[in-house]
Protein backbone atom coordinates (compact mmCIF):
# COMPACT_ATOMS: atom_id res chain seq x y z
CA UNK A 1 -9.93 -4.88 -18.90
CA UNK A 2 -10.10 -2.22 -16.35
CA UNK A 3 -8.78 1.38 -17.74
CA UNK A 4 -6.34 2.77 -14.91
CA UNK A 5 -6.41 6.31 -14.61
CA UNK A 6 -3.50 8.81 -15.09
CA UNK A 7 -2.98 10.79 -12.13
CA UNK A 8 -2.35 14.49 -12.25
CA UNK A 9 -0.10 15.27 -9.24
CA UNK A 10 2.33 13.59 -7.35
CA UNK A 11 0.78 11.15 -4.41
CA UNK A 12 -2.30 11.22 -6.32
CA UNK A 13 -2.43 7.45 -7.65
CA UNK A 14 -0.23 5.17 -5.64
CA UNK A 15 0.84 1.10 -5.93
CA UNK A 16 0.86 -0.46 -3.05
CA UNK A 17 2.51 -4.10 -2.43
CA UNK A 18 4.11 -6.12 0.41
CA UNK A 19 7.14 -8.16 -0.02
CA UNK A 20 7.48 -10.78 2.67
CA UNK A 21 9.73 -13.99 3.68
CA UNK A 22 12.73 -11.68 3.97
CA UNK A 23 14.88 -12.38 7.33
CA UNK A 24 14.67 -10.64 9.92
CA UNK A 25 16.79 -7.64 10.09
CA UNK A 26 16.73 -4.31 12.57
CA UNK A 27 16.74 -3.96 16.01
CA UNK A 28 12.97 -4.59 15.74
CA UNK A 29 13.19 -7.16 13.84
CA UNK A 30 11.22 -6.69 10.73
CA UNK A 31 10.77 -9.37 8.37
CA UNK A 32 8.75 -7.46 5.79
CA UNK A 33 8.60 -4.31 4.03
CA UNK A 34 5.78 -2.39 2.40
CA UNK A 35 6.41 -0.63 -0.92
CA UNK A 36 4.22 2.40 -2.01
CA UNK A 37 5.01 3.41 -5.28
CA UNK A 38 3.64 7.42 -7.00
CA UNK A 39 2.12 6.67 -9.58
CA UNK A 40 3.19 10.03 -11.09
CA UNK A 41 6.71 10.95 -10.49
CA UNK A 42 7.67 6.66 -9.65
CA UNK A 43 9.05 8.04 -5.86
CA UNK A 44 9.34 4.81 -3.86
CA UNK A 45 9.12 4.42 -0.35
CA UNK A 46 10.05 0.99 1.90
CA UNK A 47 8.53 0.87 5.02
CA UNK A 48 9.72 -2.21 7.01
CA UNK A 49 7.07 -3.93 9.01
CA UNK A 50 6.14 -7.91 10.29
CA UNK A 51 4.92 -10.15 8.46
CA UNK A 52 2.25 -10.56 10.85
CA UNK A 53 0.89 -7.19 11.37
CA UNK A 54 -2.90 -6.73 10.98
CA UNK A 55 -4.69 -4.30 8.66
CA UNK A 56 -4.68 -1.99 11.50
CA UNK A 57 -1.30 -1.84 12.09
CA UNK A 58 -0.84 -1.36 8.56
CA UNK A 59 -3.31 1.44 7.77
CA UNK A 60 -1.94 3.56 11.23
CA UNK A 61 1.52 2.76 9.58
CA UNK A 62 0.73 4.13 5.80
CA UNK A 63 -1.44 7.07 8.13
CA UNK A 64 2.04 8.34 10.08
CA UNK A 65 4.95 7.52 7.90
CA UNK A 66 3.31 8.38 4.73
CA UNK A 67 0.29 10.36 4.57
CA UNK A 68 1.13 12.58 6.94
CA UNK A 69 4.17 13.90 4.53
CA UNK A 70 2.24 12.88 1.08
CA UNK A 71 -0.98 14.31 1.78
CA UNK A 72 -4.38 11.74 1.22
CA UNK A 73 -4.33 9.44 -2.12
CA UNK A 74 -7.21 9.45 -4.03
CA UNK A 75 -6.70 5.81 -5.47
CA UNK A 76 -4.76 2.94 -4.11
CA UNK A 77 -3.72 -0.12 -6.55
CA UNK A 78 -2.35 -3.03 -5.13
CA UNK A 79 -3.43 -6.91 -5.75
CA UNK A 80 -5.86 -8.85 -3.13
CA UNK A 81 -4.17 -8.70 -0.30
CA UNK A 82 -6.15 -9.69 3.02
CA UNK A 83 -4.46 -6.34 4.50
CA UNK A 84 -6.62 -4.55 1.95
CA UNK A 85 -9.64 -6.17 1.60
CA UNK A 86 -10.10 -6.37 5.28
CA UNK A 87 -13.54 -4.65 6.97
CA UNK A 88 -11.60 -2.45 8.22
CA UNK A 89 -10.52 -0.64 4.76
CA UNK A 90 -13.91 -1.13 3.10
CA UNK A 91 -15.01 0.95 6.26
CA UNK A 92 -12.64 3.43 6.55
CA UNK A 93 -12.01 3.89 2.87
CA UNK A 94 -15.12 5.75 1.36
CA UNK A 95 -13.93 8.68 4.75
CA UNK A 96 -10.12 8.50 3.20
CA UNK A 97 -9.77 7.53 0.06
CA UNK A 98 -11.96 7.64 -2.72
CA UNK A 99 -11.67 4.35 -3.85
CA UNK A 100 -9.17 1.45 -4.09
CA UNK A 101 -8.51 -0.33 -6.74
CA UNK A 102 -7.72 -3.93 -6.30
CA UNK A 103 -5.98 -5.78 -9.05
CA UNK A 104 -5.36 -9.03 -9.46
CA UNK A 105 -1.63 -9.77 -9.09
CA UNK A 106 0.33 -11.44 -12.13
CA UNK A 107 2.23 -14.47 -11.19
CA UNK A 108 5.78 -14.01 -11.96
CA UNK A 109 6.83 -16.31 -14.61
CA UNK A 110 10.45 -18.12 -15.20
């Protein structure tokens, strides 16, 4: 089991996680929304998005909706999501973020 490290400040440590198959709503039309959760004070933030975007999109969206008025994360947890384990975020991420921690997502249960 992997110990998960207590952050110290606020934006420090954040969850990361997409929630998808929604309908699509807005005058763009998004049918997804990315949540990014502080670690250390639980602030949320929904950023709506397609379904369909590519890591790219994704990372330029986190880099001027959220970063931008956070300041740079030092870890990001989220499960294995293709956006994250992309080449483009094991490139970028030893320039941004220190590491990323990639968890393996529990299935819900009923």
């Amino acid at each position: 089991m992997i110990k998960i490290q207590e952050p110290s400040r606020p934006w420090e440590i954040v969850y990361m996680d997409w929630v998808t198959g929604l309908p699509p709503g807005g005058y763009r039309s998004y049918n997804a929304l990315l949540v990014i959760v502080d670690r250390f004070c639980k602030t949320q933030i929904f950023l709506p998005f397609h379904k369909d975007d590519t890591a790219m999109d994704t990372a330029l969206l986190i880099w001027n909706r959220v970063v931008s008025w956070t300041g740079i994360f030092t870890n990001i947890m989220s499960d294995r999501d293709p956006k994250f384990t992309s080449a483009l975020w094991k490139k970028s991420s030893p320039t941004i973020w220190d590491k990323i921690f990639l968890l393996y997502s529990i299935p819900p249960t009923n």
